[in-house]
C-alpha atoms as a PDB file:
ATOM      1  CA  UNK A   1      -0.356   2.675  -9.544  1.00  0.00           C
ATOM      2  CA  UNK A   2       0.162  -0.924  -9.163  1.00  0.00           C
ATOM      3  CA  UNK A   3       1.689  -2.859  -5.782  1.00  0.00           C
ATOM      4  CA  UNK A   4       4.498  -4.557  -6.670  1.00  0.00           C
ATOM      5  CA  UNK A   5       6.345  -6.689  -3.641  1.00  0.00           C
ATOM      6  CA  UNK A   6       9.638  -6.880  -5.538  1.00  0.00           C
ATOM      7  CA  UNK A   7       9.668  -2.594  -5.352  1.00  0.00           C
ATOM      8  CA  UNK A   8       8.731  -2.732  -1.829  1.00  0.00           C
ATOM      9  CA  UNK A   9      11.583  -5.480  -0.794  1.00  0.00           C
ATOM     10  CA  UNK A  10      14.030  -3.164  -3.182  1.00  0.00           C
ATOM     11  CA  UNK A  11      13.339   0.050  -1.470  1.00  0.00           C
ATOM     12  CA  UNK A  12      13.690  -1.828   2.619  1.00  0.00           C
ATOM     13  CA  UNK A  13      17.526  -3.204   1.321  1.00  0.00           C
ATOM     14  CA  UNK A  14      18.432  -0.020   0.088  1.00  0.00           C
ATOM     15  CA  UNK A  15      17.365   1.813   3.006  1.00  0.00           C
ATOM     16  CA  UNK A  16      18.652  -1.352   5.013  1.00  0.00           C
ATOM     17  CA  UNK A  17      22.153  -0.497   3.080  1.00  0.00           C
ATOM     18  CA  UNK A  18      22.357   3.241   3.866  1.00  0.00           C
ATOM     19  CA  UNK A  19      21.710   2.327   7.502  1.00  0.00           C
ATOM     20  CA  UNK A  20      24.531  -0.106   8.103  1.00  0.00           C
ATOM     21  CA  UNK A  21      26.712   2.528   5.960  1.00  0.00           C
ATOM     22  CA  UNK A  22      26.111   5.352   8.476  1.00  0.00           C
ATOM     23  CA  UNK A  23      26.023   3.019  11.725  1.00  0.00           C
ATOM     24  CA  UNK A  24      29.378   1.821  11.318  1.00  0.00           C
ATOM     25  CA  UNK A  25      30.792   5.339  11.370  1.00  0.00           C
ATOM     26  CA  UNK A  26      29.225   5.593  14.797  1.00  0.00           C
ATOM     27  CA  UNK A  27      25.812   7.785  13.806  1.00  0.00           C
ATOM     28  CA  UNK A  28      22.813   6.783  15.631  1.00  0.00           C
ATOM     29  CA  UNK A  29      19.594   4.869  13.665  1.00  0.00           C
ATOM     30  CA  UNK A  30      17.828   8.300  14.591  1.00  0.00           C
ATOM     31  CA  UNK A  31      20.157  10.748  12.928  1.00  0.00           C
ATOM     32  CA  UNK A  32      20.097   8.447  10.085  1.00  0.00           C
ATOM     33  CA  UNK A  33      16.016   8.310  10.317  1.00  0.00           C
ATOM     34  CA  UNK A  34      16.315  12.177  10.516  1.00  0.00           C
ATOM     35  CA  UNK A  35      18.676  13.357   8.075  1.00  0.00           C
ATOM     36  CA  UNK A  36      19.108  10.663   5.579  1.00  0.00           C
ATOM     37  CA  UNK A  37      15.848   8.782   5.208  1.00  0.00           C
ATOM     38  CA  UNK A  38      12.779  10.958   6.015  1.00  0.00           C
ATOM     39  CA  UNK A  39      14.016  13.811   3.366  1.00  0.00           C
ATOM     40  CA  UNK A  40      14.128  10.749   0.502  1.00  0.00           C
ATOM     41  CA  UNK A  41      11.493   8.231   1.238  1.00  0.00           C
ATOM     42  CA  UNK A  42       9.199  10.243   3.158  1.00  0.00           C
ATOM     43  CA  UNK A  43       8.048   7.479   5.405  1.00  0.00           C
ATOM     44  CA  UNK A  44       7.104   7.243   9.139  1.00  0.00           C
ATOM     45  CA  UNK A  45       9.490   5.997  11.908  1.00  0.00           C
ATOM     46  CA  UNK A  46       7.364   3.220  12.488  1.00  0.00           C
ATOM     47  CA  UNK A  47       7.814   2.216   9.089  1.00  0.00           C
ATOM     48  CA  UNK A  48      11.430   2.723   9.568  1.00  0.00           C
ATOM     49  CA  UNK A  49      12.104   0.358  12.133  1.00  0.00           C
ATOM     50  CA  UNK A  50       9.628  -2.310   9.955  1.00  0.00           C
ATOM     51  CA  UNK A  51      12.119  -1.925   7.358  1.00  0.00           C
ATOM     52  CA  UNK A  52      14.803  -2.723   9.610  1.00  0.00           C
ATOM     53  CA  UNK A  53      13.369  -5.631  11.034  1.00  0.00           C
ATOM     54  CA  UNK A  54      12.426  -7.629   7.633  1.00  0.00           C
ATOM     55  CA  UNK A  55      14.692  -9.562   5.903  1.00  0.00           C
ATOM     56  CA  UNK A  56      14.228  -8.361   2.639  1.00  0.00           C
ATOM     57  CA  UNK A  57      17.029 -10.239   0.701  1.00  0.00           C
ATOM     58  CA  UNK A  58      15.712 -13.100   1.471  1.00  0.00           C
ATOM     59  CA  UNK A  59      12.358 -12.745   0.880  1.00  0.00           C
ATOM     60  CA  UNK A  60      13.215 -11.342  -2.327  1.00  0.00           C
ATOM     61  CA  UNK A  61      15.634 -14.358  -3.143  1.00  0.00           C
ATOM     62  CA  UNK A  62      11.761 -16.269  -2.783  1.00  0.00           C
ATOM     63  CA  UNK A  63      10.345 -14.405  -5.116  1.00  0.00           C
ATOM     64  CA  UNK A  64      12.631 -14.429  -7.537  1.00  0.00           C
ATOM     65  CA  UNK A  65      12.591 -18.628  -7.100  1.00  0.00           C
ATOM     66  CA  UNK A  66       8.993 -18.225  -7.428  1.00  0.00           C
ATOM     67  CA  UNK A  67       8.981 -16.203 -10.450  1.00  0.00           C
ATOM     68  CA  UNK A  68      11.482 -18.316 -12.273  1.00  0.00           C
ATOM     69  CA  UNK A  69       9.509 -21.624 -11.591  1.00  0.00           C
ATOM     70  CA  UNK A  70       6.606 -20.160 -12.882  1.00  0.00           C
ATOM     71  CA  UNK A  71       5.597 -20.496 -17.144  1.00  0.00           C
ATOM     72  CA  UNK A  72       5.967 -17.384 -18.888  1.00  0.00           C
ATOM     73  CA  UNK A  73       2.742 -16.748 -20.855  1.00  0.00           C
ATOM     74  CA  UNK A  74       4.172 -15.251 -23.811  1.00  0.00           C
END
């Protein structure tokens, strides 16, 4: 299996997403950690709060630039 950055970036705004969804009803980051993410994405609190911190849509903006400016080899 390959590393792709773009998958990576895709997966921290979706989580990022269901976050801010459950916050504003009032549900703490944990309960969300606990009942919404671990069971999907199976990844470590640590990771969790990573995710949170990076600004994913913007780094993936860049790397979409990037990939555009770039010549397509076929």
């Amino acid at each position: 299996m390959s590393y792709n950055r773009r998958n990576i970036l895709q997966r921290m705004i979706d989580i990022q997403n269901i976050v801010l969804s459950h916050t504003n009803r009032g549900v703490t980051q944990e309960w969300v950690f606990e009942n919404e993410i671990f069971p999907v994405y199976k990844i470590s609190r640590r990771t969790f709060y990573s995710y949170l911190n990076t600004n994913a849509k913007a780094e993936l903006k860049k790397l979409n630039k990037v990939a555009e400016m770039q010549p397509s080899l076929f």
